[in-house]
N, C-alpha and C. Protein backbone atom coordinates (compact mmCIF):
# COMPACT_ATOMS: atom_id res chain seq x y z
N UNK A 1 33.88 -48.41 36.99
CA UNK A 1 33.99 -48.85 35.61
C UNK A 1 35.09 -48.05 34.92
N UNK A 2 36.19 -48.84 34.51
CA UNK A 2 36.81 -48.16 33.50
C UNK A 2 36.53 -47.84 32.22
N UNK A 3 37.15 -46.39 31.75
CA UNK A 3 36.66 -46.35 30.58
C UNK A 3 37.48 -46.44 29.79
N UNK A 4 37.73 -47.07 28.87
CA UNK A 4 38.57 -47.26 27.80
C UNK A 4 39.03 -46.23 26.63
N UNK A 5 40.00 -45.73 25.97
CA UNK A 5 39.58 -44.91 24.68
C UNK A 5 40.75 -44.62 23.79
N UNK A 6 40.72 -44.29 22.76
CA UNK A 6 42.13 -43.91 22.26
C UNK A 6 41.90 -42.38 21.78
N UNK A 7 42.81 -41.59 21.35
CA UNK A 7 43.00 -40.60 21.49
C UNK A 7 44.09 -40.46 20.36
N UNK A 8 43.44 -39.65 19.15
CA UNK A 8 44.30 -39.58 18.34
C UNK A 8 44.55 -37.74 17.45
N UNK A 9 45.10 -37.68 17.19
CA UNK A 9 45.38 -36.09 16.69
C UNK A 9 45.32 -36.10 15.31
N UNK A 10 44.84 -35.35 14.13
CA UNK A 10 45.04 -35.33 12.75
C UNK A 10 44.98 -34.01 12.92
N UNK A 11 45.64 -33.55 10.93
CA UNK A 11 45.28 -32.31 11.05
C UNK A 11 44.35 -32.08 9.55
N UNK A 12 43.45 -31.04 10.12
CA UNK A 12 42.14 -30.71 9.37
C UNK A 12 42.31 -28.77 9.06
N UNK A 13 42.62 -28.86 7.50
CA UNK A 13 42.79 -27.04 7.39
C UNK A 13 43.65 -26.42 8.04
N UNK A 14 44.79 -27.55 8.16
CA UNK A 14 46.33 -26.69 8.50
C UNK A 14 46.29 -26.84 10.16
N UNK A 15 45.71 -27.13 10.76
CA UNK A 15 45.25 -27.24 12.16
C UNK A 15 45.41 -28.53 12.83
N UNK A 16 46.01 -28.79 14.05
CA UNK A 16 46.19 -29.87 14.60
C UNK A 16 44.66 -30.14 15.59
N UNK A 17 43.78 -31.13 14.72
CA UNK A 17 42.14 -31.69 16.12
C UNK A 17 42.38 -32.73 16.19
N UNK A 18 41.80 -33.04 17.35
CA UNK A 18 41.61 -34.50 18.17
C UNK A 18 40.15 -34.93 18.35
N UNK A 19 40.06 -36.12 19.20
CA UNK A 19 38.89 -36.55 19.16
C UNK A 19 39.36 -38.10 19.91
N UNK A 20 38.41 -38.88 20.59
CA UNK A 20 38.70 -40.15 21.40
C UNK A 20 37.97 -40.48 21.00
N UNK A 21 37.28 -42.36 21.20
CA UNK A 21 36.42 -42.86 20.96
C UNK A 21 36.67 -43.68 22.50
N UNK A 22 35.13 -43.62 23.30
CA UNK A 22 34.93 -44.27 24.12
C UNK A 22 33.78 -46.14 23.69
N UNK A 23 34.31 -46.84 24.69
CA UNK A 23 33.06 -47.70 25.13
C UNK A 23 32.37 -46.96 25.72
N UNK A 24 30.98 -46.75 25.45
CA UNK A 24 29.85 -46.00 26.00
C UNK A 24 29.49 -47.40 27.27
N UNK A 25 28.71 -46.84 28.29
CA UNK A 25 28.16 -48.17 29.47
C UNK A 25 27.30 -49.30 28.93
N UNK A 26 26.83 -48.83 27.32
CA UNK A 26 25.69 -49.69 26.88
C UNK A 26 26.48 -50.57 25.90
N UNK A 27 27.52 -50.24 26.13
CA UNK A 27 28.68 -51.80 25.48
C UNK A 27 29.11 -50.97 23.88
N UNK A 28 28.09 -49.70 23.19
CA UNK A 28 28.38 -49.48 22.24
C UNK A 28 29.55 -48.25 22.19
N UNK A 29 29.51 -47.93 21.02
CA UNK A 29 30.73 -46.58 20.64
C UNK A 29 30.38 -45.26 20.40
N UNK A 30 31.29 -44.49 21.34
CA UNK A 30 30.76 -42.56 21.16
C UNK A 30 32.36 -42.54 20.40
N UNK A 31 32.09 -41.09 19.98
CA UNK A 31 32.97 -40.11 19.55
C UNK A 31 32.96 -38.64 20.10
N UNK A 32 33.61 -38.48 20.45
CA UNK A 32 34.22 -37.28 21.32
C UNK A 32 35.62 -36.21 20.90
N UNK A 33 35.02 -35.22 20.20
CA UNK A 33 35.32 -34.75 19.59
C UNK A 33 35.78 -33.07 20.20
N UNK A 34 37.24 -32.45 20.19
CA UNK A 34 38.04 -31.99 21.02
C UNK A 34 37.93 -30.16 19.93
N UNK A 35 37.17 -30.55 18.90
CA UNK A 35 36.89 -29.53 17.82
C UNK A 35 35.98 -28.91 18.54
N UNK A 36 34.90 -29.47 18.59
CA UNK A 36 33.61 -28.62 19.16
C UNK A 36 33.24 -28.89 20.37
N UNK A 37 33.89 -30.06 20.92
CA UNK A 37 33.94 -29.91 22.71
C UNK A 37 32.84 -31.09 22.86
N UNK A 38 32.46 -31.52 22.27
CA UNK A 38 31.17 -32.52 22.91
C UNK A 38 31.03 -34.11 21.85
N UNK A 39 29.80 -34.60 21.93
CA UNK A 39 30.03 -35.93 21.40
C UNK A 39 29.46 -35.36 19.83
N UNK A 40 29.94 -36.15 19.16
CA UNK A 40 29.52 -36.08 17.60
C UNK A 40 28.96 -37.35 17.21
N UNK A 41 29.28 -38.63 17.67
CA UNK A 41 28.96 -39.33 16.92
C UNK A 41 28.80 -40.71 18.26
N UNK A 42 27.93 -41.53 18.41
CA UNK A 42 27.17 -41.89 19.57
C UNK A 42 26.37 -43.83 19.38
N UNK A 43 26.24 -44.17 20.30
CA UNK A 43 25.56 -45.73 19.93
C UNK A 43 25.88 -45.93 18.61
N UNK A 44 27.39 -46.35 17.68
CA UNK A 44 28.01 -47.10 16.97
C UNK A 44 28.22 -48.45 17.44
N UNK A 45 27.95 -49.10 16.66
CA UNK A 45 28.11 -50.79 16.28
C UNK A 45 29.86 -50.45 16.10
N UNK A 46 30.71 -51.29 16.48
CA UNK A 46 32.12 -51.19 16.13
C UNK A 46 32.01 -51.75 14.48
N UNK A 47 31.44 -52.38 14.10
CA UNK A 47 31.25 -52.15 12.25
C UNK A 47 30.91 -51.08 11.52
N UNK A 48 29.62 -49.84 12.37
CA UNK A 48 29.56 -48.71 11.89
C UNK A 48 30.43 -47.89 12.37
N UNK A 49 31.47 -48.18 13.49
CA UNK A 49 32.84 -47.47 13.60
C UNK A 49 33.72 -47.27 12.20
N UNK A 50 33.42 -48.67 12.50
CA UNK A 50 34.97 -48.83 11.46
C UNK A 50 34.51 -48.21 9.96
N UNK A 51 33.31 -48.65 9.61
CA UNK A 51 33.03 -47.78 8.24
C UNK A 51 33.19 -46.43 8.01
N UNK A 52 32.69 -45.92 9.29
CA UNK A 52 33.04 -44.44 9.86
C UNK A 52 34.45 -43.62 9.25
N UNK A 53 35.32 -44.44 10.03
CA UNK A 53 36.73 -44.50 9.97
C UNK A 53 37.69 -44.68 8.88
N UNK A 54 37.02 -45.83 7.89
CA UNK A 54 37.48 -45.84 6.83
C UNK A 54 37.01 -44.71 5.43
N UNK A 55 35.38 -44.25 6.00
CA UNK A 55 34.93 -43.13 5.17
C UNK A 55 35.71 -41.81 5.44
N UNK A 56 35.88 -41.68 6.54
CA UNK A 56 36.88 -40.43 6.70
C UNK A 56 38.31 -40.41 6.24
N UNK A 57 38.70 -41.53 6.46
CA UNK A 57 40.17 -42.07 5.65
C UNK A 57 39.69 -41.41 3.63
N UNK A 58 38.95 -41.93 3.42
CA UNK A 58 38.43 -42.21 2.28
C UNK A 58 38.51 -40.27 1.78
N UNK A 59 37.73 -40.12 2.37
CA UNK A 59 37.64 -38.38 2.47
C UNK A 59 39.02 -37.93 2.30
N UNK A 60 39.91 -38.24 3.46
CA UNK A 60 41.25 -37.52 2.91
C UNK A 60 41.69 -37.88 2.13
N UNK A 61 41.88 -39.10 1.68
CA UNK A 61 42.66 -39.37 0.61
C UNK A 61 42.31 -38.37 -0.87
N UNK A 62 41.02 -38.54 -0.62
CA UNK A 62 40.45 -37.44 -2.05
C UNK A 62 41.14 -36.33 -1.63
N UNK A 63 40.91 -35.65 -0.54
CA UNK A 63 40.79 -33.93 -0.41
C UNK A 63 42.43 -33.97 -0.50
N UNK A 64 43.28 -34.77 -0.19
CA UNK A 64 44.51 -34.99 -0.79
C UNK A 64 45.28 -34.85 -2.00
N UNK A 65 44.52 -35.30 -2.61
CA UNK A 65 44.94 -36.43 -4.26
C UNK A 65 44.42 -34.88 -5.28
N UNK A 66 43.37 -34.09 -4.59
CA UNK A 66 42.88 -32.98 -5.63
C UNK A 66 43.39 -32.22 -4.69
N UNK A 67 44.17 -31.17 -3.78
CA UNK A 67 44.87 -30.39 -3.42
C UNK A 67 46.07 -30.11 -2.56
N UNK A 68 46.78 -31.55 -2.24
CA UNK A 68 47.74 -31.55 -1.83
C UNK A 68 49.10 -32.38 -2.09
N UNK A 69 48.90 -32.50 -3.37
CA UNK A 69 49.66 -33.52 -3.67
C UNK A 69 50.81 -32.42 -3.95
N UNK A 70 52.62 -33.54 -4.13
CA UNK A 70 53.80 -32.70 -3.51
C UNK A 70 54.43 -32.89 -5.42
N UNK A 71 55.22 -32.36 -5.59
CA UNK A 71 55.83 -32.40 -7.03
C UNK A 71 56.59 -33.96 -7.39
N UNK A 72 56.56 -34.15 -8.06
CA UNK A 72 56.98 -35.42 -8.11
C UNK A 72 58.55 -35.68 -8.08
N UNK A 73 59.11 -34.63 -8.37
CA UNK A 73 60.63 -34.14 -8.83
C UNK A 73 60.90 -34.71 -6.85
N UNK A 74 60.01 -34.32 -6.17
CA UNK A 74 60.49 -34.01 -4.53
C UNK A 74 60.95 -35.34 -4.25
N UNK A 75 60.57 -36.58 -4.55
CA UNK A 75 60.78 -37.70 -4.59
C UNK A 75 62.20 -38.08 -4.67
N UNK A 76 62.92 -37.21 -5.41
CA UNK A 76 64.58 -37.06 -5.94
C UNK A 76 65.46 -35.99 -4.65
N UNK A 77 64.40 -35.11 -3.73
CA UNK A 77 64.94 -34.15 -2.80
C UNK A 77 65.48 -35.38 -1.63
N UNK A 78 64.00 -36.06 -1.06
CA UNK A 78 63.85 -36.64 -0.07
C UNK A 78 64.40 -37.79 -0.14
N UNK A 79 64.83 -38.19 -1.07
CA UNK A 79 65.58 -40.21 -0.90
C UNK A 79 66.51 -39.88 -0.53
N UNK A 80 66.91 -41.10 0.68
CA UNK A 80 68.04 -41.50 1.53
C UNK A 80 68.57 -42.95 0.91
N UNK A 81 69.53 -43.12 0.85
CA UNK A 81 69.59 -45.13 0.79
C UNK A 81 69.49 -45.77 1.96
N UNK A 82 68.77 -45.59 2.66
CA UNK A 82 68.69 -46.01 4.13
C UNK A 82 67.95 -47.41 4.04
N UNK A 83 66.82 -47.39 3.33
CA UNK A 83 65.52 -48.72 3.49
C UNK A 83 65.74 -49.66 1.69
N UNK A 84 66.41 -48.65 1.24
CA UNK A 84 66.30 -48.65 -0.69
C UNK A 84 67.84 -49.10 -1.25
N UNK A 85 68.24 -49.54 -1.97
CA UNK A 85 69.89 -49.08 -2.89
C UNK A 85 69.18 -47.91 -3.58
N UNK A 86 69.83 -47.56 -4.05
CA UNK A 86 70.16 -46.79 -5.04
C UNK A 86 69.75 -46.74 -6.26
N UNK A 87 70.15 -48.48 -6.97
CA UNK A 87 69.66 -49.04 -7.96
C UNK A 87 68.45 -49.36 -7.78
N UNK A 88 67.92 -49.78 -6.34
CA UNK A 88 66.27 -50.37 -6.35
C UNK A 88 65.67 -49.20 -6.84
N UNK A 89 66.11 -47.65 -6.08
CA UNK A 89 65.31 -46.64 -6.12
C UNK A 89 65.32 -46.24 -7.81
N UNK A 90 66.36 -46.55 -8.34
CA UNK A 90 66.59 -45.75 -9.87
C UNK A 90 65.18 -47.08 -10.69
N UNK A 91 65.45 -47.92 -10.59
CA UNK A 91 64.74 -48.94 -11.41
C UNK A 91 62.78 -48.68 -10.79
N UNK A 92 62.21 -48.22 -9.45
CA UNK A 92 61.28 -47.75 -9.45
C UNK A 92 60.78 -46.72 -9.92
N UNK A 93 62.05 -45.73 -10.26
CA UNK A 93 61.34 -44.89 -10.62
C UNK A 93 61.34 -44.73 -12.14
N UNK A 94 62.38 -45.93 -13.25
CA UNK A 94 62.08 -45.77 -14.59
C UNK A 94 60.99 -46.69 -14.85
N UNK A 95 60.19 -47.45 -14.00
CA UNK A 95 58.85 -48.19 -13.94
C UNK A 95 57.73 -46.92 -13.87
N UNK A 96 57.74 -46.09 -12.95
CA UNK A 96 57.03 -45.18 -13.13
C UNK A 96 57.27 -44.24 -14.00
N UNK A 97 58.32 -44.38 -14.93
CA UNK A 97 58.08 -43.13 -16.07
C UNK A 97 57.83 -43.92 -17.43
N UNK A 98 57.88 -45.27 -17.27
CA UNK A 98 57.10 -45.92 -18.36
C UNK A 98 56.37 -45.58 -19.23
N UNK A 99 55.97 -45.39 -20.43
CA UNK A 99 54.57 -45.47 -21.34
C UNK A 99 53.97 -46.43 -20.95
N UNK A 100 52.56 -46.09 -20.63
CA UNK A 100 51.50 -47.22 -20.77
C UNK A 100 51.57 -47.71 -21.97
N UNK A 101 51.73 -49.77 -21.99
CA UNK A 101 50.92 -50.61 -23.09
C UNK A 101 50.45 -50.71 -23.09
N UNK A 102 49.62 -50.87 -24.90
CA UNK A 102 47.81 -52.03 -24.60
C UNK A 102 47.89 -52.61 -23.89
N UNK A 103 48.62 -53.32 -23.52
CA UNK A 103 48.05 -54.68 -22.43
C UNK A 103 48.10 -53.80 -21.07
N UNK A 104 48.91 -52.88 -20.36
CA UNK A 104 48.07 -52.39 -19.04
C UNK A 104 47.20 -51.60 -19.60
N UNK A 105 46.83 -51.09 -21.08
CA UNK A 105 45.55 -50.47 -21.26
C UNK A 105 44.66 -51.42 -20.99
N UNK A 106 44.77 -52.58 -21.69
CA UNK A 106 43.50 -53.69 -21.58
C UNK A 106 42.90 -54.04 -19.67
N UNK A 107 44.25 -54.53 -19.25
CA UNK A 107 44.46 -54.62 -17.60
C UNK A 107 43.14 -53.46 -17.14
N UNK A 108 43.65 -51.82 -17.08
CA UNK A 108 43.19 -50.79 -16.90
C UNK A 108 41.48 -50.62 -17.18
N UNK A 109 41.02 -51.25 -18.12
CA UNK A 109 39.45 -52.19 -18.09
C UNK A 109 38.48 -52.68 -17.37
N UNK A 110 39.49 -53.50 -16.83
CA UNK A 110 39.13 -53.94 -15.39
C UNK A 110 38.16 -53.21 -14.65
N UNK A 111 38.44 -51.88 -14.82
CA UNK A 111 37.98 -51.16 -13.80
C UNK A 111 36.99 -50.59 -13.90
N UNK A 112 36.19 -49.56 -12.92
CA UNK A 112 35.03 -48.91 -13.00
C UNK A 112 34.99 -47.64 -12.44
N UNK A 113 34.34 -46.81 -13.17
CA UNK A 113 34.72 -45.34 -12.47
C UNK A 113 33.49 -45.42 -11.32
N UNK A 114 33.24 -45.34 -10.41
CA UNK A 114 32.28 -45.06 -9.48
C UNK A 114 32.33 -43.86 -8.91
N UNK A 115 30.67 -43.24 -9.24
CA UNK A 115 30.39 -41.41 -9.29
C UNK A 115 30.25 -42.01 -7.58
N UNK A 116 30.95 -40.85 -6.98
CA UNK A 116 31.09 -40.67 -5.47
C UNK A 116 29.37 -39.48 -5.05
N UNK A 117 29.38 -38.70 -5.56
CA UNK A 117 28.61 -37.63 -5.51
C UNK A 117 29.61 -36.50 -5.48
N UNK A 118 29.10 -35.49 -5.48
CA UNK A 118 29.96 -34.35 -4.75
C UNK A 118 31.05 -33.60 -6.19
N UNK A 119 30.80 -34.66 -7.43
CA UNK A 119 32.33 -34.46 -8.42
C UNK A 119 33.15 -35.53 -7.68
N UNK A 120 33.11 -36.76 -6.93
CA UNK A 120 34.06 -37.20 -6.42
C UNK A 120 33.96 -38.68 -7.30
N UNK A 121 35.04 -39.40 -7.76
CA UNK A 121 35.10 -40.22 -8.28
C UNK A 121 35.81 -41.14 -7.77
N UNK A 122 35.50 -42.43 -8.04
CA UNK A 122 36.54 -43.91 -7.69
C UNK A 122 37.08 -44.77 -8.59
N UNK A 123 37.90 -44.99 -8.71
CA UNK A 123 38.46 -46.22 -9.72
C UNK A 123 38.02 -47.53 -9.03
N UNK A 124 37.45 -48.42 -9.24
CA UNK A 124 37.38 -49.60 -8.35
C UNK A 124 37.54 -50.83 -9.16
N UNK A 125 38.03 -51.54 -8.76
CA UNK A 125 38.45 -53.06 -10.00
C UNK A 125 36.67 -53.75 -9.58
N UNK A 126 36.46 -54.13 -11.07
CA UNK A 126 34.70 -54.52 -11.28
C UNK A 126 34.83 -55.61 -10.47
N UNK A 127 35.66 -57.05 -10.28
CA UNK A 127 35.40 -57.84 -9.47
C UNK A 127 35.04 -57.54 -8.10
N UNK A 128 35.58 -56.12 -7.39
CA UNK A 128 35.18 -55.86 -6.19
C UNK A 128 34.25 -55.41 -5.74
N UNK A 129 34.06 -54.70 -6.97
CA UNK A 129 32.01 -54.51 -7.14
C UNK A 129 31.42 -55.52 -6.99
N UNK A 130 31.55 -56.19 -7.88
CA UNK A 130 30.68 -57.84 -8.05
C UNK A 130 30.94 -58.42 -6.38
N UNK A 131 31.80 -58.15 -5.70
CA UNK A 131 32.08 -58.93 -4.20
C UNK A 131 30.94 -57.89 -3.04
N UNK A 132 30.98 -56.92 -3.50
CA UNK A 132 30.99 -56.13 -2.62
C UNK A 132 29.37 -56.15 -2.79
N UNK A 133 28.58 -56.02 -3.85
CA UNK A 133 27.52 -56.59 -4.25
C UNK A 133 27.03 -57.43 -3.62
N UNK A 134 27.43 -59.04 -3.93
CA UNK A 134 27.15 -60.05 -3.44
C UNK A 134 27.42 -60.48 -2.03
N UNK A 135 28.11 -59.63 -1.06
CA UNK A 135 27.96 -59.75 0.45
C UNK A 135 26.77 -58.99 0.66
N UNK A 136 26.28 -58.20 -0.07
CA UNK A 136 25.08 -57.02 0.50
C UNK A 136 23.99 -58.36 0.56
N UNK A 137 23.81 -58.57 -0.63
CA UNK A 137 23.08 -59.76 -1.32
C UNK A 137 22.75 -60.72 -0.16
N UNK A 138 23.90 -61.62 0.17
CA UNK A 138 24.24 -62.09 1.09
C UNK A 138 23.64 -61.99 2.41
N UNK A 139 24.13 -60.68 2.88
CA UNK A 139 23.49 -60.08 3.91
C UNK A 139 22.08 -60.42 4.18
N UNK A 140 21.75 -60.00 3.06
CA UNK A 140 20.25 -59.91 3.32
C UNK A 140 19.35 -61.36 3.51
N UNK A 141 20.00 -62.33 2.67
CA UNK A 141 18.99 -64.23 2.37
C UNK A 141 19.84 -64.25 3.86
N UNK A 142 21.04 -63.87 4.93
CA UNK A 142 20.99 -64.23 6.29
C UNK A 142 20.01 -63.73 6.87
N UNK A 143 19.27 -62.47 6.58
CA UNK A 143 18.18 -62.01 7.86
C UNK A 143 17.50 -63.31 8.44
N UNK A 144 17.10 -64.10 7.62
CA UNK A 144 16.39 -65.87 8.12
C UNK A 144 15.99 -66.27 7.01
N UNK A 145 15.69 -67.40 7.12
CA UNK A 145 15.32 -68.05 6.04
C UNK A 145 14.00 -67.93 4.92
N UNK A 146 13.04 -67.16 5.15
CA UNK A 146 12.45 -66.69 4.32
C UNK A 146 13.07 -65.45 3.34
N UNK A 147 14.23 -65.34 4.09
CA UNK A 147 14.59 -63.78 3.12
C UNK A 147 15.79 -64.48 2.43
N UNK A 148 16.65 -65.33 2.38
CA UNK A 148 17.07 -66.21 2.12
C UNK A 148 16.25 -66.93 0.86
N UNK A 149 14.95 -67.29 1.18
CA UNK A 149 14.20 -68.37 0.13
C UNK A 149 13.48 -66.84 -0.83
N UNK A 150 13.65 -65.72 -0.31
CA UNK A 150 13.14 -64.57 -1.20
C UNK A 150 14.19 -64.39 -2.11
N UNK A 151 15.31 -64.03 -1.69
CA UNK A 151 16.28 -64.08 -2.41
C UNK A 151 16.45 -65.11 -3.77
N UNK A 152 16.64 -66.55 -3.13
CA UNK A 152 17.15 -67.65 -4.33
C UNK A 152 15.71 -67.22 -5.31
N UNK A 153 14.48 -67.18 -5.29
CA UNK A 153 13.46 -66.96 -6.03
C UNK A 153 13.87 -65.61 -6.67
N UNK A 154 13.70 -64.51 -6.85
CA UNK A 154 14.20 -63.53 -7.06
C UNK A 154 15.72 -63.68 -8.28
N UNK A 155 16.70 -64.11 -7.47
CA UNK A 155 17.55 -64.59 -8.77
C UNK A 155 17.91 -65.47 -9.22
N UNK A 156 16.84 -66.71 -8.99
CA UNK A 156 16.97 -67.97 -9.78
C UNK A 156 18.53 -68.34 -9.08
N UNK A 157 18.82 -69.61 -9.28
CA UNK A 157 19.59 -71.00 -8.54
C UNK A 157 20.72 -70.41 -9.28
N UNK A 158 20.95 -69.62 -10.63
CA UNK A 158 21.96 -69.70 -11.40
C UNK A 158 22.85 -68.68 -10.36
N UNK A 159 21.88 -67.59 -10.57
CA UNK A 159 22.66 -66.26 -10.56
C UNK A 159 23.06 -66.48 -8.26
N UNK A 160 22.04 -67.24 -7.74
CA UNK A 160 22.38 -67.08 -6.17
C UNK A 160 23.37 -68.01 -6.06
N UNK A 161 23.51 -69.09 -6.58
CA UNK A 161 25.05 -69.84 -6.71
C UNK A 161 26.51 -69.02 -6.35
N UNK A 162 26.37 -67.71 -7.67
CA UNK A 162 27.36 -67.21 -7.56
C UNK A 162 27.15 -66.14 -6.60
N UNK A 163 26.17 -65.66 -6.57
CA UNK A 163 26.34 -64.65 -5.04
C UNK A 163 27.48 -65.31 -3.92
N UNK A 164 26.49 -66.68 -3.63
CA UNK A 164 27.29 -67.64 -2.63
C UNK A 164 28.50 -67.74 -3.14
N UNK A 165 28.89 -67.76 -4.10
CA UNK A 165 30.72 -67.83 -4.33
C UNK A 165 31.09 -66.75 -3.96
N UNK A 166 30.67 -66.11 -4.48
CA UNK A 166 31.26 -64.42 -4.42
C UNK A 166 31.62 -63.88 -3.40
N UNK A 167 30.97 -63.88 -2.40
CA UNK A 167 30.41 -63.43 -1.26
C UNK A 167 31.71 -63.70 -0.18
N UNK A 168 32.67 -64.90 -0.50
CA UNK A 168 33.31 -65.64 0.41
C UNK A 168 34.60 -65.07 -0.30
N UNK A 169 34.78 -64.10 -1.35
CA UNK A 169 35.81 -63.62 -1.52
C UNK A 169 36.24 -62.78 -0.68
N UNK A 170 37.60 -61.87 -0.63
CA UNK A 170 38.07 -61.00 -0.37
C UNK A 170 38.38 -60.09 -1.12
């Protein structure tokens, strides 16, 4: 049996770790982890992979955004005209030194702060709540059809209508 895996390097506290992810024999997903030498993380669904994956993504981006962010001036060190003119680059960056208007104040509304735990916070646009909601929702009237007929009872024909719309967004 072959085993399949990828093998990727990040760095964590200035430090270059690794870690693979195998097909385990039982068709599911390990993690194998090159930090502490052994498996960390074991019988994953490739959906609880990927959530995995995107929560750790998620993680850096914070531990990023609150202690590693670069001066903004550096932006003016590092441009080449290689991918950009000149003019594209000058006109992005008097977009970003803009004053906010009411109207991207109003736009800016939209949104929702979502408490992470920890002091960690999210900006998230409310429609993606409302989506993200209504697939859970969703989720659940699929277990079969009594949980399904629990559901529509529960929030009345009006409100499961729009679940069912919702749900089919992106």
């Amino acid at each position: 049996m072959t085993i399949r895996y990828i093998f990727w390097l990040g760095i964590k506290g200035g430090k270059i770790v690794g870690s693979f992810i195998c097909r385990q024999p039982n068709g599911l997903l390990c993690r194998f982890s090159m930090v502490v030498d052994t498996i960390t993380d074991y019988n994953m669904t490739e959906e609880e992979y990927i959530e995995k994956f995107a929560e750790d993504a998620r993680e850096t981006a914070r531990d990023i955004i609150k202690y590693h962010l670069a001066p903004y001036e550096r932006i003016d060190e590092y441009f080449a005209p290689n991918n950009m003119t000149v003019e594209e680059f000058e006109k992005i960056k008097a977009e970003m030194a803009a004053e906010i208007t009411p109207a991207d104040k109003t736009e800016k509304e939209e949104y929702e702060i979502v408490d992470l735990g920890n002091g960690l916070y999210e900006k998230r646009k409310k429609q993606y709540i409302k989506i993200d909601v209504a697939k859970r929702i969703w989720k659940i009237a699929g277990l079969s059809p009594e949980h399904g007929n629990a559901v529509m009872d529960i929030l009345g024909e009006e409100a499961y209508q729009k679940v069912m719309h919702l749900q089919k967004e992106e």
